[in-house]
C-alpha atoms as a PDB file:
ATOM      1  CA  UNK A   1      21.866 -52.440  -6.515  1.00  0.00           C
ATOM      2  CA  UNK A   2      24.117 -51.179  -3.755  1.00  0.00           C
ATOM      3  CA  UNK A   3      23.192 -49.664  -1.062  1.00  0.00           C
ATOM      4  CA  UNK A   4      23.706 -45.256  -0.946  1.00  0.00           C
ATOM      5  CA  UNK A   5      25.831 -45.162   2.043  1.00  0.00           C
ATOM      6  CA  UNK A   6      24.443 -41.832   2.787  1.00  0.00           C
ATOM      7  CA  UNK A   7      21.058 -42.665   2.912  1.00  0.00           C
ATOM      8  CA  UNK A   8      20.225 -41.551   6.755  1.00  0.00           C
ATOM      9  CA  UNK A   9      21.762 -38.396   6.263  1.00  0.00           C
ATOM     10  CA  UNK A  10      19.760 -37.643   3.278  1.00  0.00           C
ATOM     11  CA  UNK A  11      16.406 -38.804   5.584  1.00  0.00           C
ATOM     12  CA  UNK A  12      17.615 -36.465   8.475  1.00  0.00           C
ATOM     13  CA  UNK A  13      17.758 -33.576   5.706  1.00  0.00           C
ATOM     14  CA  UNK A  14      14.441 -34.580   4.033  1.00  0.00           C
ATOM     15  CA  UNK A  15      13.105 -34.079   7.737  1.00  0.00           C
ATOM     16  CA  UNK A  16      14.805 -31.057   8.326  1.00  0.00           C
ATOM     17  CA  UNK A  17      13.935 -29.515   5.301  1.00  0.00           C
ATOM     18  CA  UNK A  18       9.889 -30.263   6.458  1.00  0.00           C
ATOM     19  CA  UNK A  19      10.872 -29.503   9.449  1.00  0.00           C
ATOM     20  CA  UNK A  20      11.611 -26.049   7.859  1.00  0.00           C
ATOM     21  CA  UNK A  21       8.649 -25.582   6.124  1.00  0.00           C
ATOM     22  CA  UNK A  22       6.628 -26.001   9.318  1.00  0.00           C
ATOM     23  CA  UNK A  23       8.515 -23.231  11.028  1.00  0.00           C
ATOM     24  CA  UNK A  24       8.101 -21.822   8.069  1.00  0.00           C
ATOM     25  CA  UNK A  25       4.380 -21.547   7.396  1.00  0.00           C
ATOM     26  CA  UNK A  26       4.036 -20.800  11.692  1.00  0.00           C
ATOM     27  CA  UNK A  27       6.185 -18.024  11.262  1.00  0.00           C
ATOM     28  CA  UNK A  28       4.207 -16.570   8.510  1.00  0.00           C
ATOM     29  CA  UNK A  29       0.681 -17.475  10.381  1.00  0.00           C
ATOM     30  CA  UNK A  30       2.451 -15.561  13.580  1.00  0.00           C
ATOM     31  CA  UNK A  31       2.988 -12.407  11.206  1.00  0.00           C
ATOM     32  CA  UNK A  32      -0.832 -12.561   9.420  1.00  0.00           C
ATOM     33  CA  UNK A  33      -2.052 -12.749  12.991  1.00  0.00           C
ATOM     34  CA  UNK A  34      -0.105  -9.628  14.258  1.00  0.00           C
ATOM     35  CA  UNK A  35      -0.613  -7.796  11.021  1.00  0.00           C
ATOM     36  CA  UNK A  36      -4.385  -8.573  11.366  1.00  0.00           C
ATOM     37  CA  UNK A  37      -3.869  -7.215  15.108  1.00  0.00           C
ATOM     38  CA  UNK A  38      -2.406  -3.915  13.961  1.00  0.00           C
ATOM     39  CA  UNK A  39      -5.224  -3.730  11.378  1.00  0.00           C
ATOM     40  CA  UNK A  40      -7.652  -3.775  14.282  1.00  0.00           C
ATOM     41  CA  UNK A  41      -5.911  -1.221  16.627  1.00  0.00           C
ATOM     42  CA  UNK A  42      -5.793   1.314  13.811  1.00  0.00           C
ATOM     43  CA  UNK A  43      -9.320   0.711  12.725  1.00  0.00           C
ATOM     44  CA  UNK A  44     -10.288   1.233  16.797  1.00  0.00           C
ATOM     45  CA  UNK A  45      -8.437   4.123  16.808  1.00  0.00           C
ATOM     46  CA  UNK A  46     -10.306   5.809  13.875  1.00  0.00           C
ATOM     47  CA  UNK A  47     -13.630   4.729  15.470  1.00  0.00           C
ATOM     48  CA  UNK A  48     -12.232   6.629  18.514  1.00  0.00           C
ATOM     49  CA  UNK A  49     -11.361   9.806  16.769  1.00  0.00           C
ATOM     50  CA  UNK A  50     -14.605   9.802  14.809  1.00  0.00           C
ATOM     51  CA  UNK A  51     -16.635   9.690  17.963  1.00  0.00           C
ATOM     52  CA  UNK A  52     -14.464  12.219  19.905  1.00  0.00           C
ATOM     53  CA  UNK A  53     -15.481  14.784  16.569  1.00  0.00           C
ATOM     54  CA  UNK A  54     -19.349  13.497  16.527  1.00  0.00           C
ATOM     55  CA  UNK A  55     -19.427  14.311  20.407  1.00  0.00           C
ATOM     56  CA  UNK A  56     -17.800  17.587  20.548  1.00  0.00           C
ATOM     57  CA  UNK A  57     -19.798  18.456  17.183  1.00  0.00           C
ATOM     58  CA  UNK A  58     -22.784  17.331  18.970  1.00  0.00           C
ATOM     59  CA  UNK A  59     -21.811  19.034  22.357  1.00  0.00           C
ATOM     60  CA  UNK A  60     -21.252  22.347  20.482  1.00  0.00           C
ATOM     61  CA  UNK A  61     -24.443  22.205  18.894  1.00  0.00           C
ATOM     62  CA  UNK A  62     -26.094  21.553  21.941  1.00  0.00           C
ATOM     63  CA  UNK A  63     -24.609  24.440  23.545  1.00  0.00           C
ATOM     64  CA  UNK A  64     -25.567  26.876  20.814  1.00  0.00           C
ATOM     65  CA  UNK A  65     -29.035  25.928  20.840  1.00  0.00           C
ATOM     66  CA  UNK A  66     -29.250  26.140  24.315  1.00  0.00           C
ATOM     67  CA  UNK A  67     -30.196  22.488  25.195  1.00  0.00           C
ATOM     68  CA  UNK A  68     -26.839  22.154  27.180  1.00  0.00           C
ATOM     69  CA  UNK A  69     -26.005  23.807  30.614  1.00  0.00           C
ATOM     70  CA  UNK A  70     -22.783  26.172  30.944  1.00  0.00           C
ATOM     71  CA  UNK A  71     -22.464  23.638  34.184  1.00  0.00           C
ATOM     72  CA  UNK A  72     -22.880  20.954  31.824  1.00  0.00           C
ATOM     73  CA  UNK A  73     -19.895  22.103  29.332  1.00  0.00           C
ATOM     74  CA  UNK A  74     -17.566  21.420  31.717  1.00  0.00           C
ATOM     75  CA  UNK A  75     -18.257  17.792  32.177  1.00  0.00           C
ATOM     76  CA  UNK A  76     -18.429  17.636  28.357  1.00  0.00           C
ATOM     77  CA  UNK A  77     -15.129  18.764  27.941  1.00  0.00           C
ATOM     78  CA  UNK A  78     -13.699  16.445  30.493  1.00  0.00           C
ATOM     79  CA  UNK A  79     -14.882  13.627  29.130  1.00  0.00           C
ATOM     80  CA  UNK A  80     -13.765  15.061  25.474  1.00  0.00           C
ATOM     81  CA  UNK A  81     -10.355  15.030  27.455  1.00  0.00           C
ATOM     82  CA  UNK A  82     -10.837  11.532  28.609  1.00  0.00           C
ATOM     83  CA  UNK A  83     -11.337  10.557  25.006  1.00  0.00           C
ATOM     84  CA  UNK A  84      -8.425  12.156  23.869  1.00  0.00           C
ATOM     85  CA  UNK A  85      -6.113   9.981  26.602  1.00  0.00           C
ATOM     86  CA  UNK A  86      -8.084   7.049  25.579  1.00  0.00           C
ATOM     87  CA  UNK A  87      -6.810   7.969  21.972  1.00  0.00           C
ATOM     88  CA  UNK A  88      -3.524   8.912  23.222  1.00  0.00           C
ATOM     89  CA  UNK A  89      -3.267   4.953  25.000  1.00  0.00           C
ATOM     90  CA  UNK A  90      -4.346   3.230  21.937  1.00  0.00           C
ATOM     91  CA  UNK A  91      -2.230   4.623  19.973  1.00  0.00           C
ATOM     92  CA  UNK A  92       0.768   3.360  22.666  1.00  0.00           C
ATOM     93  CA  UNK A  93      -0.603   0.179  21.908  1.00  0.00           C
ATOM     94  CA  UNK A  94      -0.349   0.857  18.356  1.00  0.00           C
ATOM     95  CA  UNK A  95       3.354   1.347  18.597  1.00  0.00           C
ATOM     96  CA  UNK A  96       3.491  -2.112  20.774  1.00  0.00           C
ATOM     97  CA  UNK A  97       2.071  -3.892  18.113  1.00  0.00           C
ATOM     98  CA  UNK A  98       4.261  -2.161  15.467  1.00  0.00           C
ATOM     99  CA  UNK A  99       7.023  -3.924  17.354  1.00  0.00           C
ATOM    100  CA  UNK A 100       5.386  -7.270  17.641  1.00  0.00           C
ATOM    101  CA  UNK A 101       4.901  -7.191  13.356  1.00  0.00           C
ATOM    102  CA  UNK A 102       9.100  -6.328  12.971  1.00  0.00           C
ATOM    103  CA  UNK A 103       9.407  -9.248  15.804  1.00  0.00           C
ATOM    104  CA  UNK A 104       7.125 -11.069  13.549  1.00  0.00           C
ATOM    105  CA  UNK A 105       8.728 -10.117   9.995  1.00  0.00           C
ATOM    106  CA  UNK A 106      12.162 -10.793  11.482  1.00  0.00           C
ATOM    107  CA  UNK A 107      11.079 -14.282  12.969  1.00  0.00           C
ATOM    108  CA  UNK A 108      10.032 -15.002   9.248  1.00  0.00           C
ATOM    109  CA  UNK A 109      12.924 -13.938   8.037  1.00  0.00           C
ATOM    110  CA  UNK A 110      14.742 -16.369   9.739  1.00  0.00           C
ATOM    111  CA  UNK A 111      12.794 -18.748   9.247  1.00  0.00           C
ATOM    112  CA  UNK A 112      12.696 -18.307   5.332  1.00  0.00           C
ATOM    113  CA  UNK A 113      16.340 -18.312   5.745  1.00  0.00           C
ATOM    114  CA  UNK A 114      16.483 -21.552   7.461  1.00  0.00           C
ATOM    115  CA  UNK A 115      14.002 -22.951   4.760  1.00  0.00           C
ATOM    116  CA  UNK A 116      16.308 -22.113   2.049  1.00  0.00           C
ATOM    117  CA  UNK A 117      19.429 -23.380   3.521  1.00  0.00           C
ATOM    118  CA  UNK A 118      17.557 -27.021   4.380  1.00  0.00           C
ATOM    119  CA  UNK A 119      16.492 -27.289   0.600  1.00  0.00           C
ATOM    120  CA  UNK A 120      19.964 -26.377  -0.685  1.00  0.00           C
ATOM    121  CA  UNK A 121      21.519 -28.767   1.871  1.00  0.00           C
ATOM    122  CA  UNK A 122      18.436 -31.410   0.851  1.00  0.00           C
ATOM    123  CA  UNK A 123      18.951 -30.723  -2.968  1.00  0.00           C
ATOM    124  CA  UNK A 124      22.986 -31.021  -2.790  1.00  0.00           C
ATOM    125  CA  UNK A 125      22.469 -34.586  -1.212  1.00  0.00           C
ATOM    126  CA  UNK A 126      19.940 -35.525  -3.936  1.00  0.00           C
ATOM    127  CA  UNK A 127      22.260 -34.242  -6.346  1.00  0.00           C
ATOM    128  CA  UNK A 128      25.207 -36.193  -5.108  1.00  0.00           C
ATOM    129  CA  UNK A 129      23.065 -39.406  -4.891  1.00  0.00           C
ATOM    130  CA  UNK A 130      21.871 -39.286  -8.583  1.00  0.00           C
ATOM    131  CA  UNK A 131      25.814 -38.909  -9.533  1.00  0.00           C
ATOM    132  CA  UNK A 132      26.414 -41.989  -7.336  1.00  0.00           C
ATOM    133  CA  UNK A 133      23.534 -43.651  -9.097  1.00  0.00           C
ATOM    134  CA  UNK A 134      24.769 -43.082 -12.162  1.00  0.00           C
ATOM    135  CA  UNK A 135      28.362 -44.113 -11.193  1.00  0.00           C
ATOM    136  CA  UNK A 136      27.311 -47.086 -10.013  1.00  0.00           C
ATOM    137  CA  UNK A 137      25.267 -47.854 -13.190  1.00  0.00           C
ATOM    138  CA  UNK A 138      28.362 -47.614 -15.345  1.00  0.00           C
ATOM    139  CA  UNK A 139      30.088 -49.419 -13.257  1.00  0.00           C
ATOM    140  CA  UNK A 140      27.802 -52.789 -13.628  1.00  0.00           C
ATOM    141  CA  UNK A 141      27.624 -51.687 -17.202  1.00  0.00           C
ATOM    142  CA  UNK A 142      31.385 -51.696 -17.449  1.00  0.00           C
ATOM    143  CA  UNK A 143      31.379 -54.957 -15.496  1.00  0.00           C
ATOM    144  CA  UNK A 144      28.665 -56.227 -17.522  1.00  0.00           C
ATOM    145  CA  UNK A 145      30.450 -56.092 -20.852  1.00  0.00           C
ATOM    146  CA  UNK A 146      33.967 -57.022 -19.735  1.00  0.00           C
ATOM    147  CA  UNK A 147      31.561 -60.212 -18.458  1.00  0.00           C
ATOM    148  CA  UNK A 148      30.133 -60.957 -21.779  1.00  0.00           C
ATOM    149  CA  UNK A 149      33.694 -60.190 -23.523  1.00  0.00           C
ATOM    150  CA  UNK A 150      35.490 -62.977 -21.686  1.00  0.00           C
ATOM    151  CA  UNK A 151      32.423 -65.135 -22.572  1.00  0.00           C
ATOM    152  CA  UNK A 152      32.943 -64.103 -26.367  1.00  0.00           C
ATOM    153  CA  UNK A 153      36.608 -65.118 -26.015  1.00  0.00           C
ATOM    154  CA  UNK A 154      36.449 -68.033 -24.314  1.00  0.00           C
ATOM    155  CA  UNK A 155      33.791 -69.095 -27.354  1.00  0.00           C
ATOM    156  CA  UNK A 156      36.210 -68.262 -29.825  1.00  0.00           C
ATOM    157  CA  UNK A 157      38.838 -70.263 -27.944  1.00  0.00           C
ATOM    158  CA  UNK A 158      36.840 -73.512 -27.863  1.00  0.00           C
ATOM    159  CA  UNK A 159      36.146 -73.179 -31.449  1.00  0.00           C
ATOM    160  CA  UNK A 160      39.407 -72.413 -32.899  1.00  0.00           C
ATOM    161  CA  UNK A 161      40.995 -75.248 -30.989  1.00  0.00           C
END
């Protein structure tokens, strides 16, 4: 059979199109990791919140029962304000990683985008090949029989003569 005369290019597109799926599959890794990230932040954060309430719950209580100072209130509530800009930082941070997750969702994006194009590029090539194979298959048929035609001729020649 003859060679497809586009065979390379339909090798470079097979390894672009895994080349694809790599970046691909990274890409989506990248984002899992970053969502997971997030996840973690806003889970800290809670934690934070929950403790600043226990502490000024448990501050207030000490207070009222008298087992905390006046002088000692004032410290409490300074580092209840500490907390608070502790809260206030992680929840910067929170906003940085929002932006990493869109960095992340858009670098999939492309990515997915660059996946698809590969396989229709791939799939078009594979497409065209088949035709050629089948072209070329008629062909040898159509050679074939015109071959075994002249033979059937030529036999009814020789025998008529």
């Amino acid at each position: 059979m003859a060679k497809y005369r586009l065979q390379t290019l339909l090798e470079i597109r097979e390894r672009a199109e895994e080349d694809a799926k790599q970046a691909f599959a990274a890409a989506m890794a990248q984002l899992k990791q970053e969502q997971d990230l997030l996840q973690e932040m806003k889970d800290e954060l809670e934690r934070m919140i929950e403790d600043r309430h226990r502490r000024r719950e448990e501050y207030a209580q000490k207070l009222a029962s008298g087992e905390m100072k006046v002088t000692d209130q004032a410290a409490a509530y300074r580092f209840i304000d500490r907390l608070k800009e502790k809260e206030v930082e992680q929840k910067g941070r929170i906003d940085a990683q929002r932006e990493n997750v869109r960095e992340a969702e858009k670098l999939v994006k492309r990515a997915q985008d660059a996946l698809i194009q590969a396989t229709q590029d791939l799939k078009a090539l594979q497409k065209h090949k088949e035709n050629w194979e089948t072209q070329v298959k008629k062909e040898r048929a159509m050679r074939e029989a015109d071959q075994l035609d002249e033979i059937a001729q030529t036999i009814y020649q020789q025998r008529n003569k």
